[in-house]
N, C-alpha and C. Protein backbone atom coordinates (compact mmCIF):
# COMPACT_ATOMS: atom_id res chain seq x y z
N UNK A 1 13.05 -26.35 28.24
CA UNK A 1 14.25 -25.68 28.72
C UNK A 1 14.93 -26.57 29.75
N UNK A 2 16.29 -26.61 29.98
CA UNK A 2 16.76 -27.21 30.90
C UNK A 2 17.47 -26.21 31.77
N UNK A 3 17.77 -27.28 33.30
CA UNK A 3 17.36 -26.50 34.44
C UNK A 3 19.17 -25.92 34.49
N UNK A 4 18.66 -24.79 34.70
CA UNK A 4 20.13 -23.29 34.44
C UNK A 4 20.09 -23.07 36.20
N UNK A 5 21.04 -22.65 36.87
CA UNK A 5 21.74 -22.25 38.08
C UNK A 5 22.64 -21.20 37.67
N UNK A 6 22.18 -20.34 38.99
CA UNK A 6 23.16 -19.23 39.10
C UNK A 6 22.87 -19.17 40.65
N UNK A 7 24.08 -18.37 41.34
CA UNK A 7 24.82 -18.19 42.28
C UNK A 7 25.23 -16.40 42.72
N UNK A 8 25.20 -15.81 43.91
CA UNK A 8 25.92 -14.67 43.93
C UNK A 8 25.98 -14.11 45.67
N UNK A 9 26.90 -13.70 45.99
CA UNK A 9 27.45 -13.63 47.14
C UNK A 9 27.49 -11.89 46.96
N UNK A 10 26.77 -11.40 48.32
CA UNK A 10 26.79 -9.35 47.77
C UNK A 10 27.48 -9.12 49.50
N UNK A 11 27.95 -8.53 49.77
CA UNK A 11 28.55 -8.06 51.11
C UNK A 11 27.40 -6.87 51.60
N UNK A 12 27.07 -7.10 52.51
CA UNK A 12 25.95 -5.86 53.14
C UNK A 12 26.15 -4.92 52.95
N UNK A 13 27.88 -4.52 53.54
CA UNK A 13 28.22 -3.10 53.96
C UNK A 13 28.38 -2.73 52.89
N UNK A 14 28.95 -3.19 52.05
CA UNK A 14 28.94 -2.67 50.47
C UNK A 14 27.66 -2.45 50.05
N UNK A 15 26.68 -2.83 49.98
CA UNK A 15 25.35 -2.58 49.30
C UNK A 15 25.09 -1.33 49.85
N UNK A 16 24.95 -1.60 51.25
CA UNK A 16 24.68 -0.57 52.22
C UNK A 16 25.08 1.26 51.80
N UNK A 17 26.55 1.21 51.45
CA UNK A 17 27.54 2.18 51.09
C UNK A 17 27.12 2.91 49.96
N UNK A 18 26.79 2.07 49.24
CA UNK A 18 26.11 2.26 47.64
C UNK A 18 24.98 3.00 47.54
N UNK A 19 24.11 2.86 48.57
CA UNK A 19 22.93 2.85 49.17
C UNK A 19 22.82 4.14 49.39
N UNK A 20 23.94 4.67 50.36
CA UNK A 20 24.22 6.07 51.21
C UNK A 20 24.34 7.15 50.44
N UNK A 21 24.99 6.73 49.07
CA UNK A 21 26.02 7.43 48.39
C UNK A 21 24.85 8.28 46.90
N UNK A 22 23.93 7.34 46.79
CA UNK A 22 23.08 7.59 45.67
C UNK A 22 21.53 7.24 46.31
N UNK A 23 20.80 8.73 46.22
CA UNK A 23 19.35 8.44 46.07
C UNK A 23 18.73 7.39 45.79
N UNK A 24 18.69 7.28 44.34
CA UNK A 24 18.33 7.29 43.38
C UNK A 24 18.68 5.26 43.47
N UNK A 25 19.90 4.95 43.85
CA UNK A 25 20.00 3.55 43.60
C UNK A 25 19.32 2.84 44.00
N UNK A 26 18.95 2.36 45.30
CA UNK A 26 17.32 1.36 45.43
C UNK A 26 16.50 1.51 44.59
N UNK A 27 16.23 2.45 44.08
CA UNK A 27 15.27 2.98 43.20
C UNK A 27 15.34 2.16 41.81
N UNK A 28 16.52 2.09 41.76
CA UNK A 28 17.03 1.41 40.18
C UNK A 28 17.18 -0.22 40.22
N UNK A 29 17.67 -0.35 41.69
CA UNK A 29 17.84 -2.20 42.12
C UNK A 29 16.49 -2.49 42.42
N UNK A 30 15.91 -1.60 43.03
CA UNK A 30 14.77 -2.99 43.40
C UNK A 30 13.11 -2.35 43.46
N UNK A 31 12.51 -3.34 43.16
CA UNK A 31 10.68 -2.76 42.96
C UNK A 31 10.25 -2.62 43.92
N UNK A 32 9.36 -1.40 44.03
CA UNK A 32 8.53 -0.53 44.89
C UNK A 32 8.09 -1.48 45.96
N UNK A 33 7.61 -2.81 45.92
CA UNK A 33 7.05 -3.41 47.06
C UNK A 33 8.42 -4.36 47.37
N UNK A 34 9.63 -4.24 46.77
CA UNK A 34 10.83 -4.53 47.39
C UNK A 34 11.08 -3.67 48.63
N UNK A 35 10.83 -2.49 48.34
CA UNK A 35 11.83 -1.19 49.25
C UNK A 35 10.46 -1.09 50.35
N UNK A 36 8.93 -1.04 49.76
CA UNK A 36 8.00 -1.02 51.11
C UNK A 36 8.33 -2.17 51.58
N UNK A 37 8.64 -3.42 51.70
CA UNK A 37 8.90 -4.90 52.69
C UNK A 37 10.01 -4.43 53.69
N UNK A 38 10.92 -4.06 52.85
CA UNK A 38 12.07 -3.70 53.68
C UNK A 38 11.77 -2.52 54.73
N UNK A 39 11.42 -1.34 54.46
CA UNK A 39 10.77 -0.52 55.59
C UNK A 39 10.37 -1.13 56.55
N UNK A 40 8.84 -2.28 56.52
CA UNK A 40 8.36 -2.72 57.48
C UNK A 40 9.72 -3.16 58.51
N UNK A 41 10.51 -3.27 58.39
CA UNK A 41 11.52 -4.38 59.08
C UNK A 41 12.13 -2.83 60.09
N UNK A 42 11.69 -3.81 61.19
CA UNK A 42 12.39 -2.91 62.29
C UNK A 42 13.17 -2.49 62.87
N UNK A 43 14.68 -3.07 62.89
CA UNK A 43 16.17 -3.05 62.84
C UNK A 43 16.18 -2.55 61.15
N UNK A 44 17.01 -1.48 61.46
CA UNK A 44 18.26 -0.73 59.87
C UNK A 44 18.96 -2.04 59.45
N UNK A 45 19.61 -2.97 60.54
CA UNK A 45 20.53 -4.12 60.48
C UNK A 45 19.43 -5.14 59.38
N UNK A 46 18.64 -5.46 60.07
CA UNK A 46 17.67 -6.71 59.13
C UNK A 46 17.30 -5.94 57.73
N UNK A 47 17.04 -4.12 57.53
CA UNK A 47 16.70 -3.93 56.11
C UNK A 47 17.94 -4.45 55.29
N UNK A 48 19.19 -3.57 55.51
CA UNK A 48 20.28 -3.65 54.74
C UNK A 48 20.54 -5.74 54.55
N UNK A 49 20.06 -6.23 55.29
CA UNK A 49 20.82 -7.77 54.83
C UNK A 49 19.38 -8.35 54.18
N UNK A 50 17.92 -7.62 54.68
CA UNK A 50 17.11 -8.37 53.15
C UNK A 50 17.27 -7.36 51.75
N UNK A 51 17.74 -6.16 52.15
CA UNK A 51 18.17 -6.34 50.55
C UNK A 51 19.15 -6.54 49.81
N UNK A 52 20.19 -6.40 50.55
CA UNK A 52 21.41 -7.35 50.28
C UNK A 52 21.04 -8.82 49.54
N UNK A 53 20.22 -9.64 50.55
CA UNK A 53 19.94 -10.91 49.90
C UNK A 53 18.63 -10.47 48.64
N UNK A 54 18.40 -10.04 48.68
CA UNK A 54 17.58 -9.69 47.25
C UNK A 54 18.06 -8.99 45.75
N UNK A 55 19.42 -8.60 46.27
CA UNK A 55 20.34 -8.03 45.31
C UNK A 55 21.44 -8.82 44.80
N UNK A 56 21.40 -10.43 45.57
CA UNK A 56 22.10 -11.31 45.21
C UNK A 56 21.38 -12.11 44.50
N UNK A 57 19.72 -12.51 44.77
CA UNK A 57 18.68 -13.15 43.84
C UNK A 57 18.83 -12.16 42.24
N UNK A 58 18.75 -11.21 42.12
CA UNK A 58 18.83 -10.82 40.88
C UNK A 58 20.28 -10.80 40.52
N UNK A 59 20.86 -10.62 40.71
CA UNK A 59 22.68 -11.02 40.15
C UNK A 59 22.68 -12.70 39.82
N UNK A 60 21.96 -13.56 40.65
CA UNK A 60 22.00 -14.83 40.39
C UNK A 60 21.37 -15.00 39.36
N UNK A 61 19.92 -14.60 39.36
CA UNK A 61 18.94 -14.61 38.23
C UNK A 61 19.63 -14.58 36.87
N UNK A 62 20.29 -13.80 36.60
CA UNK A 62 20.86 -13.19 35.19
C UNK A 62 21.95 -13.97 35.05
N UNK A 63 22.91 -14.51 36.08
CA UNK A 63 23.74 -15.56 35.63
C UNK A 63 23.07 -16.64 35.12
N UNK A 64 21.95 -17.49 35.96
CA UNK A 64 20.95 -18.48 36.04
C UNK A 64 20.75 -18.52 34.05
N UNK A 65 20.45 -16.91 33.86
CA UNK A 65 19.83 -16.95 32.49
C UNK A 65 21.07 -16.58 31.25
N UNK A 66 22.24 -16.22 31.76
CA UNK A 66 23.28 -16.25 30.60
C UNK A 66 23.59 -14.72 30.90
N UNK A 67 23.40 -13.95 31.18
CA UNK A 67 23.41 -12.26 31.04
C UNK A 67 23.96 -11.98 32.30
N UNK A 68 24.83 -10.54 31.85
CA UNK A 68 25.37 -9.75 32.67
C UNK A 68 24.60 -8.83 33.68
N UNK A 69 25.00 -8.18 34.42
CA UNK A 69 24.15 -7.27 34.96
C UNK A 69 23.95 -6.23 34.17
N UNK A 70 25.15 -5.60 32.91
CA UNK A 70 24.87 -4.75 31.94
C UNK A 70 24.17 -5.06 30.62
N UNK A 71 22.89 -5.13 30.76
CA UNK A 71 22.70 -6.04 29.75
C UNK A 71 21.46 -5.28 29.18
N UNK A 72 21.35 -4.11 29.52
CA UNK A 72 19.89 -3.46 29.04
C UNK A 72 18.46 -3.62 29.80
N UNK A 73 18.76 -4.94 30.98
CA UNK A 73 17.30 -4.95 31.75
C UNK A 73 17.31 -4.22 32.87
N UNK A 74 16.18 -4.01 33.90
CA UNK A 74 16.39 -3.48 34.86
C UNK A 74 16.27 -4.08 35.89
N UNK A 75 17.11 -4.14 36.76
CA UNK A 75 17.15 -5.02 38.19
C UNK A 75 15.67 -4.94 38.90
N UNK A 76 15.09 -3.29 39.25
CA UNK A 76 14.16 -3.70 39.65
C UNK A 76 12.90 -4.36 39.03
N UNK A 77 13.05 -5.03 37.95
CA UNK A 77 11.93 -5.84 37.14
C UNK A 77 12.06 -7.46 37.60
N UNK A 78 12.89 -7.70 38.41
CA UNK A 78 12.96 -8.76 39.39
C UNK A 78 12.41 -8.67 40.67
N UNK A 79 11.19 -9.34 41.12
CA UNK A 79 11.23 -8.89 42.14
C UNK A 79 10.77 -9.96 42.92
N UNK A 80 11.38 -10.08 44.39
CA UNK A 80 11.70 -11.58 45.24
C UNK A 80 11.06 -10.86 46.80
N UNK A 81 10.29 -11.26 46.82
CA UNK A 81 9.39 -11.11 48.29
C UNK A 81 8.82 -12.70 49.02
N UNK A 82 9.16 -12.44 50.24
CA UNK A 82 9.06 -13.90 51.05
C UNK A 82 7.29 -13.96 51.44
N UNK A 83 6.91 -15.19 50.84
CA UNK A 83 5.67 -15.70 50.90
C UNK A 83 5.30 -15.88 52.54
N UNK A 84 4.16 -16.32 53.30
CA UNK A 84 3.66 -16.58 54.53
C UNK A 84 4.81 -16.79 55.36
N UNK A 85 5.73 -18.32 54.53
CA UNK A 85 6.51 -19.30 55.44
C UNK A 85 7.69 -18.44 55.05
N UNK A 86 7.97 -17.39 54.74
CA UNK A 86 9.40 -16.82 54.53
C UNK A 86 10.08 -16.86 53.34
N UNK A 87 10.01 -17.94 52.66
CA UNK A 87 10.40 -18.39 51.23
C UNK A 87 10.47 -17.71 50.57
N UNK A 88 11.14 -17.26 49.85
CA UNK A 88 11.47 -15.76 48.69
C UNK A 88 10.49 -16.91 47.50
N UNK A 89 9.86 -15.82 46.84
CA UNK A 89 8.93 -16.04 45.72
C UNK A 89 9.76 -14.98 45.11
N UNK A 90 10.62 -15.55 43.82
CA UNK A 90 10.65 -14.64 42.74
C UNK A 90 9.53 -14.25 41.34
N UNK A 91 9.34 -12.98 41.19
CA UNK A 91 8.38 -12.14 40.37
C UNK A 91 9.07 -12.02 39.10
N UNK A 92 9.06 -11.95 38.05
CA UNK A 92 9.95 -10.97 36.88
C UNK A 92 9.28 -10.12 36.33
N UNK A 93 9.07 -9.28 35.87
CA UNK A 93 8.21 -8.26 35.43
C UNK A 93 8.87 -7.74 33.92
N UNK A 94 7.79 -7.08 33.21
CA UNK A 94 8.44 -6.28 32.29
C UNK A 94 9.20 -6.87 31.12
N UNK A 95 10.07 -6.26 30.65
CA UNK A 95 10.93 -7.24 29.97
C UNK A 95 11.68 -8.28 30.01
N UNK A 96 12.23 -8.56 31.91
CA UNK A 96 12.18 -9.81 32.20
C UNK A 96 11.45 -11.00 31.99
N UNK A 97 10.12 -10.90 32.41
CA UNK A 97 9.02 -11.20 32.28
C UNK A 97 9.02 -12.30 30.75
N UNK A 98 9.18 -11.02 29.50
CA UNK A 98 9.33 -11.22 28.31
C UNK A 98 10.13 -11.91 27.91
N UNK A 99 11.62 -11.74 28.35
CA UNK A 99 12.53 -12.24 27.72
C UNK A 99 12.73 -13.59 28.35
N UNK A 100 12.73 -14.22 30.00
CA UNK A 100 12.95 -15.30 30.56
C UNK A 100 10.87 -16.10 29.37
N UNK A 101 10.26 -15.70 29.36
CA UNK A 101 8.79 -16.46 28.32
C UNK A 101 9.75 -16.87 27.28
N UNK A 102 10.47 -16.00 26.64
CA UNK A 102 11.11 -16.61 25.11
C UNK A 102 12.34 -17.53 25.24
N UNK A 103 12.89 -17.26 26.48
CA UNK A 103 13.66 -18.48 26.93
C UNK A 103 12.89 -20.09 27.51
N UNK A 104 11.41 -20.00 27.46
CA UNK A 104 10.96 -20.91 28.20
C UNK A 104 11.04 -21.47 29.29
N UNK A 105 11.29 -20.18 30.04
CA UNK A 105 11.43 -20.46 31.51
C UNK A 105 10.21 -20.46 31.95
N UNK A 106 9.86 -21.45 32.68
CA UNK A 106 8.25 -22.29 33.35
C UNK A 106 8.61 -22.14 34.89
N UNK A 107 9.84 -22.23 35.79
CA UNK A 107 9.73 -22.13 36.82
C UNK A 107 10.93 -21.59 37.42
N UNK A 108 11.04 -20.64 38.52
CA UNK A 108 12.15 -20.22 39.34
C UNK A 108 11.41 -20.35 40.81
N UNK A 109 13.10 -20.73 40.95
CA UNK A 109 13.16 -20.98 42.59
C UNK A 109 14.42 -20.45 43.56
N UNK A 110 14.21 -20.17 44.43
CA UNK A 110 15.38 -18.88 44.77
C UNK A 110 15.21 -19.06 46.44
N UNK A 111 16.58 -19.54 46.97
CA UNK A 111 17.44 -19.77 48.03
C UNK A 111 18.34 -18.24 48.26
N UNK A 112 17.47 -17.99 49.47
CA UNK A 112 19.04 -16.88 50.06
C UNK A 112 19.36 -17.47 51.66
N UNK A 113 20.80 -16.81 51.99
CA UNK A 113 21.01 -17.21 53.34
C UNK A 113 22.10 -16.26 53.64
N UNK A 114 22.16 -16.28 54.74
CA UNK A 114 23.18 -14.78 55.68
C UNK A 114 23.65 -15.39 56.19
N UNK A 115 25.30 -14.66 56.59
CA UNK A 115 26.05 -15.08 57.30
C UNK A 115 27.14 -13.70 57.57
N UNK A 116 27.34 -13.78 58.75
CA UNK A 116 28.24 -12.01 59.17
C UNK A 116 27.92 -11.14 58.20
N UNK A 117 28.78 -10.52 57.46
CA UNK A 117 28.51 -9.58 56.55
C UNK A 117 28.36 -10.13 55.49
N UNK A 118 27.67 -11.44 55.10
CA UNK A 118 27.54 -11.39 53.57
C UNK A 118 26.19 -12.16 53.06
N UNK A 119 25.33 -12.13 52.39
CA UNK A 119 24.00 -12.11 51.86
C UNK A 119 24.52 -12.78 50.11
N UNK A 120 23.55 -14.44 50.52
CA UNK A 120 24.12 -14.78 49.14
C UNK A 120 23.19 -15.87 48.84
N UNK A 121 22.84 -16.28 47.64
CA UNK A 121 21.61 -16.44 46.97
C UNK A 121 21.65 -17.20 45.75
N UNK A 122 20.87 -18.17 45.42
CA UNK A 122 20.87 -19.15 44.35
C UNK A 122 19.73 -19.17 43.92
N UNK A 123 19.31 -19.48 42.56
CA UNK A 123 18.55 -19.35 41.96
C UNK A 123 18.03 -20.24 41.02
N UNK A 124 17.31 -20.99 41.34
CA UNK A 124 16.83 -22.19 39.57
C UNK A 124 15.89 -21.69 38.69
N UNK A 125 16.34 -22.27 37.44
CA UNK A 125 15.47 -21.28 36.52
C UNK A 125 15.23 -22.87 35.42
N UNK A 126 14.03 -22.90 35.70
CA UNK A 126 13.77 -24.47 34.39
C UNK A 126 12.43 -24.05 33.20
């Protein structure tokens, strides 16, 4: 496979809003030990911008791989948690999992970074 890039820029307060508005949506964006990491975090301010930047790793992801966000998978089957040194380790699970194997994807690597209100994130996929 050759090495695919994707890119995505998410605004906090917008995630945030989304957030307020529906139960149910974290629930649908991001995996169970996504939403327990974020709890641990002790400022409301630092949850909303790591999952902000984790909601830009999977929007990147799916560009990275050719696909929309409507595409039949589920966001939370991505899942990007920061190793010892901080480093987001992306997971895929599920039919991600499945479908990036039949693409011959062997390795991802995933850059996020903040700045005022916006949380934005790159992704290599080889």
């Amino acid at each position: 496979m050759h090495l695919r890039i994707g890119i995505d820029v998410v605004e906090v307060g917008r995630l945030e809003r989304k957030m307020s508005r529906s139960v149910t949506f974290a629930e649908k964006i991001f995996s169970p030990a996504e939403l327990v990491h974020a709890d641990q975090l002790v400022a409301h301010r630092r949850r909303s911008e790591f999952l902000a930047g984790r909601f830009a790793v999977k929007e990147a992801l799916l560009k990275a791989m050719g696909r929309g966000i409507d595409n039949g998978f589920r966001l939370s089957e991505i899942e990007c948690l920061p190793n010892r040194e901080g480093q987001p380790i992306v997971r895929l699970l599920g039919t991600m999992e499945e479908f990036a194997r039949e693409q011959g994807c062997t390795c991802l690597s995933a850059s996020i970074t903040h700045e005022n209100e916006l949380a934005m994130a790159v992704v290599l996929m080889q």
